[in-house]
C-alpha atoms as a PDB file:
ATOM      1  CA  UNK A   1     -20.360   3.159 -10.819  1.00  0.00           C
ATOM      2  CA  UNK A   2     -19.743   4.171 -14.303  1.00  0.00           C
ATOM      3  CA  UNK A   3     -17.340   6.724 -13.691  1.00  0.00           C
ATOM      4  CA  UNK A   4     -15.334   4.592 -10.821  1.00  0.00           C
ATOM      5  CA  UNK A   5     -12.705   1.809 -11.411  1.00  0.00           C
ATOM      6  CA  UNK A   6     -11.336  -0.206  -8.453  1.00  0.00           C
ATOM      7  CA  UNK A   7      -7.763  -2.288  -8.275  1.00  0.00           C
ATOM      8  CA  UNK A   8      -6.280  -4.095  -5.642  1.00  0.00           C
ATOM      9  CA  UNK A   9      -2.614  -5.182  -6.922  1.00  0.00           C
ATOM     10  CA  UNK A  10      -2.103  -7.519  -3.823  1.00  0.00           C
ATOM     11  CA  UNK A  11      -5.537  -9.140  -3.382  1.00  0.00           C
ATOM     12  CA  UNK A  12      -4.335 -12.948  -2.262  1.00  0.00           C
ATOM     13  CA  UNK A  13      -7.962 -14.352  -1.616  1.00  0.00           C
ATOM     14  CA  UNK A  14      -9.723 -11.071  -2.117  1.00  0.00           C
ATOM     15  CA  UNK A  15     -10.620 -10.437   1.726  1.00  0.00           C
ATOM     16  CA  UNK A  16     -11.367  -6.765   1.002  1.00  0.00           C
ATOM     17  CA  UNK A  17     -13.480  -7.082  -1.707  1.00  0.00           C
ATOM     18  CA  UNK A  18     -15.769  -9.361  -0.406  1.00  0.00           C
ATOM     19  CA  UNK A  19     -18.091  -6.784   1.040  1.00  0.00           C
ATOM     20  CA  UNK A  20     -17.904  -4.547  -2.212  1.00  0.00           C
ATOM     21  CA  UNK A  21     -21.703  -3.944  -3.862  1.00  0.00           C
ATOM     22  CA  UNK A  22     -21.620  -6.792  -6.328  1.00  0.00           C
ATOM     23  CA  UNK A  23     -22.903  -4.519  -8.741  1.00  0.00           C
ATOM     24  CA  UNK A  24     -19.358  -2.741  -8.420  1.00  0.00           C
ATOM     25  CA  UNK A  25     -17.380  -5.770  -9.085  1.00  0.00           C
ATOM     26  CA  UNK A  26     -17.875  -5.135 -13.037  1.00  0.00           C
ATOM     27  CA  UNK A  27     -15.668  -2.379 -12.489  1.00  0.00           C
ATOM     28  CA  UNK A  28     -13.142  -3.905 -10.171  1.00  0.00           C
ATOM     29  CA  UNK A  29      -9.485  -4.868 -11.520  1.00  0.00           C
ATOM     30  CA  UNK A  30      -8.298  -7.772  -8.906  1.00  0.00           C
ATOM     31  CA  UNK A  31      -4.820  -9.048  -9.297  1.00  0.00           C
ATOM     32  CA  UNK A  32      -2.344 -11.057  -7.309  1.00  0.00           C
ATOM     33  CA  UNK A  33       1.016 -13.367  -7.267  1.00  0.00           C
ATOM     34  CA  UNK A  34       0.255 -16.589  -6.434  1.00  0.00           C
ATOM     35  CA  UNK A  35      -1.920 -19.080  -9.815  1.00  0.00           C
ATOM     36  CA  UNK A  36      -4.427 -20.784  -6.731  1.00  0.00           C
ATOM     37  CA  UNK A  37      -5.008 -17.224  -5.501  1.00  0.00           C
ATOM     38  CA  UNK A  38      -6.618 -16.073  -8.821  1.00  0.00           C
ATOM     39  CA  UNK A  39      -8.519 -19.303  -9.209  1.00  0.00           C
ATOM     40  CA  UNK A  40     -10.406 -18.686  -6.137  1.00  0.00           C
ATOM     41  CA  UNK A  41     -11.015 -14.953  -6.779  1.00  0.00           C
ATOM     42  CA  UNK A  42     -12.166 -15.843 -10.091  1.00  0.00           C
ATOM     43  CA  UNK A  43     -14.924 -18.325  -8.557  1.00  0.00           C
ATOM     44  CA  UNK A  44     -15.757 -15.989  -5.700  1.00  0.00           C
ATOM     45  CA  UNK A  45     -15.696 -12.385  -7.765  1.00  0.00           C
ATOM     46  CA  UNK A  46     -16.935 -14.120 -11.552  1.00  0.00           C
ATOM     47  CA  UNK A  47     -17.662 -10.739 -12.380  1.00  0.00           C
ATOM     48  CA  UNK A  48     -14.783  -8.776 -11.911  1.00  0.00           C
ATOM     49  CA  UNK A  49     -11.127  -8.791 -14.004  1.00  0.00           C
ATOM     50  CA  UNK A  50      -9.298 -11.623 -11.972  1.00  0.00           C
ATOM     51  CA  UNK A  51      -6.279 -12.002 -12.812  1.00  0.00           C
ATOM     52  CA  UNK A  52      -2.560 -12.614 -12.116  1.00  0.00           C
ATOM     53  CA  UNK A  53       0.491 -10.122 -11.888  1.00  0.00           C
ATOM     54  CA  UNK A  54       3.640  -9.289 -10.391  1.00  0.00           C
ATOM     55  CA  UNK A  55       3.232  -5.707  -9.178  1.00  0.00           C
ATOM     56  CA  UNK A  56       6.750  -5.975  -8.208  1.00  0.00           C
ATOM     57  CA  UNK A  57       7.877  -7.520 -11.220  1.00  0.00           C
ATOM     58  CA  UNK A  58       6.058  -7.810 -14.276  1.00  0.00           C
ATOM     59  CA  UNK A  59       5.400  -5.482 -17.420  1.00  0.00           C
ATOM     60  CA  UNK A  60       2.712  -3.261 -17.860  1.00  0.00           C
ATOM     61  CA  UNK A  61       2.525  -5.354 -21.183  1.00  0.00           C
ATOM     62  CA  UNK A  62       1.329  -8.080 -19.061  1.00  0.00           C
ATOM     63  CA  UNK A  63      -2.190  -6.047 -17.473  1.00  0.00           C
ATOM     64  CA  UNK A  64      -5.349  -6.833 -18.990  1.00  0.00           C
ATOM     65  CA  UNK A  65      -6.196  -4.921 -22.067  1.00  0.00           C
ATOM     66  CA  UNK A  66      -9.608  -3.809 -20.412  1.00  0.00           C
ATOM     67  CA  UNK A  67      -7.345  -2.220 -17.356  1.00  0.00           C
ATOM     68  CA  UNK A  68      -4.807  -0.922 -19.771  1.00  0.00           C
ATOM     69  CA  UNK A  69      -7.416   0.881 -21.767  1.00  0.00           C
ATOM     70  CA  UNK A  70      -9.264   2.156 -18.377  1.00  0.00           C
ATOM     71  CA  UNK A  71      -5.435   3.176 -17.241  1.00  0.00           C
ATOM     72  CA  UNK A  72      -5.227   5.509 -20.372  1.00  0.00           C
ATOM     73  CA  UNK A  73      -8.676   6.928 -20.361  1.00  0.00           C
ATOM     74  CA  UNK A  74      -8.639   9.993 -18.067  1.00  0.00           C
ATOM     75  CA  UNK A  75     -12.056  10.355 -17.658  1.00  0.00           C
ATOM     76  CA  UNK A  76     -11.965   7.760 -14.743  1.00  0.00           C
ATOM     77  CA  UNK A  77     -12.117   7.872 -11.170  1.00  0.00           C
ATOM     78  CA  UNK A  78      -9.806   5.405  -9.445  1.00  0.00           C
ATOM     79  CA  UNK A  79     -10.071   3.317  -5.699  1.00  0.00           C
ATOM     80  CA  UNK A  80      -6.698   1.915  -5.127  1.00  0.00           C
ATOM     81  CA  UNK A  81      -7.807  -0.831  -2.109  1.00  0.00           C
ATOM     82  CA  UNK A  82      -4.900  -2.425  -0.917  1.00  0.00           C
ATOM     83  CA  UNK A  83      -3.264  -4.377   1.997  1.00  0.00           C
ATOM     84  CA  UNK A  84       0.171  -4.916   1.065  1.00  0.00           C
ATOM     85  CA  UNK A  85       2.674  -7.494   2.276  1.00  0.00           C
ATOM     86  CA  UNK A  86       4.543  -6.003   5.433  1.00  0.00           C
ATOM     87  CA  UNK A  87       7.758  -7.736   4.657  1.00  0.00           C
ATOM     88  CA  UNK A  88      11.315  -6.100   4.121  1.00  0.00           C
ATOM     89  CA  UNK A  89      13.682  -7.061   1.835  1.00  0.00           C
ATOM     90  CA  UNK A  90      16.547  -8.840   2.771  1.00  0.00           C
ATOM     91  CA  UNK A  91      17.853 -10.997   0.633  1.00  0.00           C
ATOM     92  CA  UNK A  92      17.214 -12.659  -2.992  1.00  0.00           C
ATOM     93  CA  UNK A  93      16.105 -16.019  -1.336  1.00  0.00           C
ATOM     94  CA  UNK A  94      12.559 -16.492  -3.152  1.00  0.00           C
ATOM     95  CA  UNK A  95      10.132 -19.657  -2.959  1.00  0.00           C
ATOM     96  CA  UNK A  96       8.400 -21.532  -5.671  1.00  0.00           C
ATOM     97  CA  UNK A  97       5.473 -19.872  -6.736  1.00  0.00           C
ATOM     98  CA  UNK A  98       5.431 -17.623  -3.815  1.00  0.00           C
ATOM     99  CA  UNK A  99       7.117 -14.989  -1.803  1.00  0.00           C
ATOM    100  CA  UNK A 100       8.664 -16.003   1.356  1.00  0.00           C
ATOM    101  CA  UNK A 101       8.039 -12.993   3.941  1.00  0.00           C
ATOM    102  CA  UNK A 102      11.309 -13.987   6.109  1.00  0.00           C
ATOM    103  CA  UNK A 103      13.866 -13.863   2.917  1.00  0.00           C
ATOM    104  CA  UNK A 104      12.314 -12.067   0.099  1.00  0.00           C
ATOM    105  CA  UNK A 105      13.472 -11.784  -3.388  1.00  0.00           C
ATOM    106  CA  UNK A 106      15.277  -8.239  -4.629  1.00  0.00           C
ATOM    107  CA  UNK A 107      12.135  -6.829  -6.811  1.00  0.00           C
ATOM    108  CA  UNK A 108      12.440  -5.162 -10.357  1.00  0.00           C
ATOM    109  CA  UNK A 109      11.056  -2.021  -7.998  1.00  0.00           C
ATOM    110  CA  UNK A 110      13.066  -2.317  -5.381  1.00  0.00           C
ATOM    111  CA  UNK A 111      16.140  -2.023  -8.112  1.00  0.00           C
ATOM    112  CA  UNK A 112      14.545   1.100  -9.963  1.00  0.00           C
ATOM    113  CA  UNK A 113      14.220   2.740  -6.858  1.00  0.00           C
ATOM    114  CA  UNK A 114      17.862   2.243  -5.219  1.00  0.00           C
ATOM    115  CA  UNK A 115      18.754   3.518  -9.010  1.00  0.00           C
ATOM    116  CA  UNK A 116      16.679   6.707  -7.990  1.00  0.00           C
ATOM    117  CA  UNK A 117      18.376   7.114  -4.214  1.00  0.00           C
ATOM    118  CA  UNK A 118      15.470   5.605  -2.363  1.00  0.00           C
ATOM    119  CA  UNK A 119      17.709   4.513   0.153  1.00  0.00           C
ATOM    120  CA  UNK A 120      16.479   2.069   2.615  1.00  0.00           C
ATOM    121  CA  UNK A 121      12.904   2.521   1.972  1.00  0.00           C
ATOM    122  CA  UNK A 122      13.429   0.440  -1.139  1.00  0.00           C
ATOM    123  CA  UNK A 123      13.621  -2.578   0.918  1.00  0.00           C
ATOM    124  CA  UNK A 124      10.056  -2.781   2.169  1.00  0.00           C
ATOM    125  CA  UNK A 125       8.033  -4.262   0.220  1.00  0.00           C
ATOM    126  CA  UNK A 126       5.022  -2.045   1.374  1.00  0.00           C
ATOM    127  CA  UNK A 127       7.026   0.971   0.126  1.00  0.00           C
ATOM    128  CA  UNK A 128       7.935  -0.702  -3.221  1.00  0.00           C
ATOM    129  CA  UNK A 129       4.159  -1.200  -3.923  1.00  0.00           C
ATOM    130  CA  UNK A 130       3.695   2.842  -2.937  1.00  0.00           C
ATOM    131  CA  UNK A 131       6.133   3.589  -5.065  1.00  0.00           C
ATOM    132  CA  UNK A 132       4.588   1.729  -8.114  1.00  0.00           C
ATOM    133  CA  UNK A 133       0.840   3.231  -7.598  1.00  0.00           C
ATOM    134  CA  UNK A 134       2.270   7.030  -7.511  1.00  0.00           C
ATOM    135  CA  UNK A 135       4.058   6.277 -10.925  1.00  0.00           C
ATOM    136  CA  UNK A 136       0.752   4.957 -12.283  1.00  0.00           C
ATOM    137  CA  UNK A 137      -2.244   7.149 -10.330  1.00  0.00           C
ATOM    138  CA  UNK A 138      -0.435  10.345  -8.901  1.00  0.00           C
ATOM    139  CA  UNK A 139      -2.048  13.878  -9.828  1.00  0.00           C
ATOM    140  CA  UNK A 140      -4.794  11.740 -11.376  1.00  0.00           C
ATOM    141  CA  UNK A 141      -8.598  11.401  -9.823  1.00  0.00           C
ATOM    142  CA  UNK A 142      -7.746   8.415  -7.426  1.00  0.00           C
ATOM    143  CA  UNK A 143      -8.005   7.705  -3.701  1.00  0.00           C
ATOM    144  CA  UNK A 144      -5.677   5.218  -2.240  1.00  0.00           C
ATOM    145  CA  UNK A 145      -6.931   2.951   0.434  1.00  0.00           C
ATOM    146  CA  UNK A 146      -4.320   1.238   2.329  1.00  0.00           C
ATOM    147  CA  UNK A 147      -4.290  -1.224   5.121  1.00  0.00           C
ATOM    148  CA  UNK A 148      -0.455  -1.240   6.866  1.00  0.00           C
ATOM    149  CA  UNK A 149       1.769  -0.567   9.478  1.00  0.00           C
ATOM    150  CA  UNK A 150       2.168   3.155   9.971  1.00  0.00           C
ATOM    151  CA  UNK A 151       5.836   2.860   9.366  1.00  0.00           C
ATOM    152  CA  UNK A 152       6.032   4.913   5.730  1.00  0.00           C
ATOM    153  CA  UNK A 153       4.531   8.227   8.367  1.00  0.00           C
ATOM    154  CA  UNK A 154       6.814   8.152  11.050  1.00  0.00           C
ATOM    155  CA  UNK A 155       9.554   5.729  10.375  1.00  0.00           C
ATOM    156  CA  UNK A 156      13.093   7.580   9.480  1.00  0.00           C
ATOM    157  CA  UNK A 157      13.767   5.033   7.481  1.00  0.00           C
ATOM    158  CA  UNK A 158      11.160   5.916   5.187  1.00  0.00           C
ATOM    159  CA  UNK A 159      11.876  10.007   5.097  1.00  0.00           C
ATOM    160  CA  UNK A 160      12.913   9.413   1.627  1.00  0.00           C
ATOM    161  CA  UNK A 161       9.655   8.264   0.734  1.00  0.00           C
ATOM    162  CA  UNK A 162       7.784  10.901   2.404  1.00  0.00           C
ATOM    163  CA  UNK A 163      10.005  13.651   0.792  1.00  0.00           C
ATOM    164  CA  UNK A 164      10.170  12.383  -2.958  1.00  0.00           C
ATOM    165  CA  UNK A 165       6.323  11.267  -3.685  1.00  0.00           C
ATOM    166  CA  UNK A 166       4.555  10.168  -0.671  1.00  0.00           C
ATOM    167  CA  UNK A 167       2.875  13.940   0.024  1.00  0.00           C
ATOM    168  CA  UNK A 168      -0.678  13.267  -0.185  1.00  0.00           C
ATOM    169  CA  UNK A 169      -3.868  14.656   1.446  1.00  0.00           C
ATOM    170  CA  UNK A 170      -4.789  12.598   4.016  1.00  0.00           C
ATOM    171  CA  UNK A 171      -8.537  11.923   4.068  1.00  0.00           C
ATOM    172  CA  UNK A 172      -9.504   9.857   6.935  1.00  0.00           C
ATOM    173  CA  UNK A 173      -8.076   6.165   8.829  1.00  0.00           C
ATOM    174  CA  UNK A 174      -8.698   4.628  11.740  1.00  0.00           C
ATOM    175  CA  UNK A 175      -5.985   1.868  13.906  1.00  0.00           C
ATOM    176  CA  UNK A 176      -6.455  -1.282  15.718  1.00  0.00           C
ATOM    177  CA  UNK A 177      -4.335  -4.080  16.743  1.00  0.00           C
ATOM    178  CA  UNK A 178      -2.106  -6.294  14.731  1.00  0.00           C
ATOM    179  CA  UNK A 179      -3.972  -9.478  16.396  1.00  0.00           C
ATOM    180  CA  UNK A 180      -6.763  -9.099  14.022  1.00  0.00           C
ATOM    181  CA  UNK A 181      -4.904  -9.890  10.892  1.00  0.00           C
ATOM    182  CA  UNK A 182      -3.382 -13.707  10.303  1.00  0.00           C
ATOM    183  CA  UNK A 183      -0.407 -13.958  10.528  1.00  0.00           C
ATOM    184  CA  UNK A 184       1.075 -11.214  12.113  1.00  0.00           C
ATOM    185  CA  UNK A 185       3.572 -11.675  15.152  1.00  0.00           C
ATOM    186  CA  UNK A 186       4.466  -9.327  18.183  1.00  0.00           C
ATOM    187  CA  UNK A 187       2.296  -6.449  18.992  1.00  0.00           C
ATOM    188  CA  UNK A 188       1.772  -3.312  16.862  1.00  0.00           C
ATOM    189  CA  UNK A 189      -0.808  -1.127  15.297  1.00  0.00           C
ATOM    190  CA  UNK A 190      -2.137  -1.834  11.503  1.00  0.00           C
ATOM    191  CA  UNK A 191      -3.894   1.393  10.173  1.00  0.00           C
ATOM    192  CA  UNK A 192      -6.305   1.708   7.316  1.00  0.00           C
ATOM    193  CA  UNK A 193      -5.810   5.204   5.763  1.00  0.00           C
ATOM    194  CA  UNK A 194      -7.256   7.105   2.636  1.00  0.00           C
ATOM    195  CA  UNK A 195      -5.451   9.404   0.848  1.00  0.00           C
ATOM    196  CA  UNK A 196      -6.371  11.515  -1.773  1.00  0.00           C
ATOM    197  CA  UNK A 197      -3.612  11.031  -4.787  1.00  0.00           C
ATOM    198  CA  UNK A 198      -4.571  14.225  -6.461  1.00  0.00           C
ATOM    199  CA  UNK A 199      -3.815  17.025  -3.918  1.00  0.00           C
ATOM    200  CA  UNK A 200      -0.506  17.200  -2.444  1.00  0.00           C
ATOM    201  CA  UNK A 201       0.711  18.489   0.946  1.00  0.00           C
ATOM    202  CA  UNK A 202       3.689  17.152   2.789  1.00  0.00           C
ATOM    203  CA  UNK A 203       2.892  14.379   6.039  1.00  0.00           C
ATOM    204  CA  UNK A 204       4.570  16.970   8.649  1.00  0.00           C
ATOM    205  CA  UNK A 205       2.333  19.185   7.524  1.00  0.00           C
ATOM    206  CA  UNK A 206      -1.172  17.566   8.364  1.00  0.00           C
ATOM    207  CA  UNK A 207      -2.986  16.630  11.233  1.00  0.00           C
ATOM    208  CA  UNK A 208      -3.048  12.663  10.596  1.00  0.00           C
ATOM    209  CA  UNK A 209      -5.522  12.196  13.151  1.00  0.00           C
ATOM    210  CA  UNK A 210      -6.614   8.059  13.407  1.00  0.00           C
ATOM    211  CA  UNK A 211     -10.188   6.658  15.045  1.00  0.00           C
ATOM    212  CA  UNK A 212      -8.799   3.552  17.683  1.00  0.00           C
ATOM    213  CA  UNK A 213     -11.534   0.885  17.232  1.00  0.00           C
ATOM    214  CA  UNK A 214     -11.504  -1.802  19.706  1.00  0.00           C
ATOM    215  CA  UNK A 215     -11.806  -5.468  19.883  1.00  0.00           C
ATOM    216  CA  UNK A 216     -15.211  -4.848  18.839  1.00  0.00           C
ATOM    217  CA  UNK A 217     -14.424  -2.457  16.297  1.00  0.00           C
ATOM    218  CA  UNK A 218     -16.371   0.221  18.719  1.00  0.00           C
ATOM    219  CA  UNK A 219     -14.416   3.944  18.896  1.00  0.00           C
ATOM    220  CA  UNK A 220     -12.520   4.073  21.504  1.00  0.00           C
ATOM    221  CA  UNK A 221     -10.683   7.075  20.758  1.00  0.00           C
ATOM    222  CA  UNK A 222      -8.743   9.232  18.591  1.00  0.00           C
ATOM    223  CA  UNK A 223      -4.979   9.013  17.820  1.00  0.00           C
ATOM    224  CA  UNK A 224      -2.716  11.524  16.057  1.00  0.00           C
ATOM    225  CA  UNK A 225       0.240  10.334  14.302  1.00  0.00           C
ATOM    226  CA  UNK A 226       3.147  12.704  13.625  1.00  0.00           C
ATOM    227  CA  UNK A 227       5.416  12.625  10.431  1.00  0.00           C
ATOM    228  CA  UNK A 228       8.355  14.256  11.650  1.00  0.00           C
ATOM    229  CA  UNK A 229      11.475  14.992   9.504  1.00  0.00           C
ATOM    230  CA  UNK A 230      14.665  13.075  10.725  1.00  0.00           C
ATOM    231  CA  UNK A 231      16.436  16.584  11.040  1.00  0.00           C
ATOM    232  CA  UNK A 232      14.251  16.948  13.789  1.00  0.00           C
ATOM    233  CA  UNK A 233      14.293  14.030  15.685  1.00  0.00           C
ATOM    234  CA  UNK A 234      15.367  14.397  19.472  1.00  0.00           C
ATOM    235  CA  UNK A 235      18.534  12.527  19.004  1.00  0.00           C
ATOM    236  CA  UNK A 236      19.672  15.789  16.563  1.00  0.00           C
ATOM    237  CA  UNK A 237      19.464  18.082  19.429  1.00  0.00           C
ATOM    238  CA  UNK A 238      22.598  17.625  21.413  1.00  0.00           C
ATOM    239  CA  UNK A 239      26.050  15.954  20.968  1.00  0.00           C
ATOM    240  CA  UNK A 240      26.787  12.342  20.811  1.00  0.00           C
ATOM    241  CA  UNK A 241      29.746  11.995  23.462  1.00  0.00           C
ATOM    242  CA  UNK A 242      32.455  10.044  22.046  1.00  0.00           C
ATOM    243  CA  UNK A 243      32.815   6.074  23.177  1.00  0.00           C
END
């Protein structure tokens, strides 16, 4: 594991690392918002670099030493494991200690990138922690591994996103229902994806083909998602008659 460094910028409890080799955890950078999060990660991972960060917000001045020194050393191999909040952007409402997912707080990201023409995008908060990882990992060795909605593929909204960094080679994924994660409400699918951040080839371009795993998490099938640019959307090919 040597040549491999993990980080997962949104851990909470640190549900995905909890099936990680413990001999990997040495190398694993966990960080997350809320103070009683990073207590229990640091009891349940006492190995790994626990510790607690804004990804939305704070400094780079504020990481580790260990993780800024790993950052600058491009020797390393990174895993970016993440399952970001789903949440858009609203308003700058924002809880004690926490975000609130029904009225969250403007972001120092979300700013930067309406200063860059992001556009709508910019609101979820998904996108804004996309948006962060390409300015820290893109074109080096690293694989980002991403549970989410599918929205930043096929959403127009999110065109802008697709067209001004998120272009990379799509490994492998596989979809399953929204039920199976806390928390969630309505009906929808949550993909896991891998994507390598090194090679670059635009989403409309690939086949983004997705294993559907049942309630059993049994393959059930195969789904292909389609990124396709808002110029060609349906709704472009004929004339809106007046009202």
């Amino acid at each position: 594991w040597e040549q491999y460094r993990l980080w997962d910028m949104a851990a909470g409890t640190g549900n995905l690392e909890r099936a990680l080799p413990p001999d990997f955890l040495p190398h694993c950078y966990i960080s997350t918002l809320l103070e009683s999060d990073v207590e229990f990660c640091h009891n349940f991972f006492p190995t790994a670099t626990v510790f607690q960060f804004d990804y939305l917000n704070d400094d780079e001045a504020k990481l580790p030493p260990k993780l800024r020194a790993d950052l600058e050393d491009r020797s390393l191999k990174w895993l970016i494991f993440i399952n970001p909040p789903y949440a858009t952007a609203n308003n700058p409402e924002r809880a004690e200690g926490k975000i609130n997912k029904d009225s969250v707080s403007m972001t120092a990201v979300r700013k930067l990138m309406t200063s860059e023409g992001l556009g709508l995008t910019s609101r979820e908060l998904s996108s804004q922690f996309l948006y962060r990882i390409d300015r820290h990992f893109r074109d080096r060795r690293a694989w980002l591994g991403i549970f989410s909605k599918l929205k930043y593929i096929n959403a127009t909204n999110d065109q802008k996103l697709r067209d001004r960094f998120f272009d990379y080679k799509f490994e492998s994924g596989f979809v399953f229902e929204s039920k199976h994660f806390q928390g969630t409400r309505g009906k929808f699918p949550i993909g896991f994806a891998m994507w390598n951040l090194a090679r670059h080839i635009s989403l409309s371009e690939q086949k983004l083909a997705f294993d559907v795993l049942d309630d059993r998490l049994e393959k059930v099938g195969v789904k292909t998602f389609r990124s396709i640019p808002r110029g060609e959307l349906i709704n472009n090919w004929f004339e809106h008659p007046p009202c």
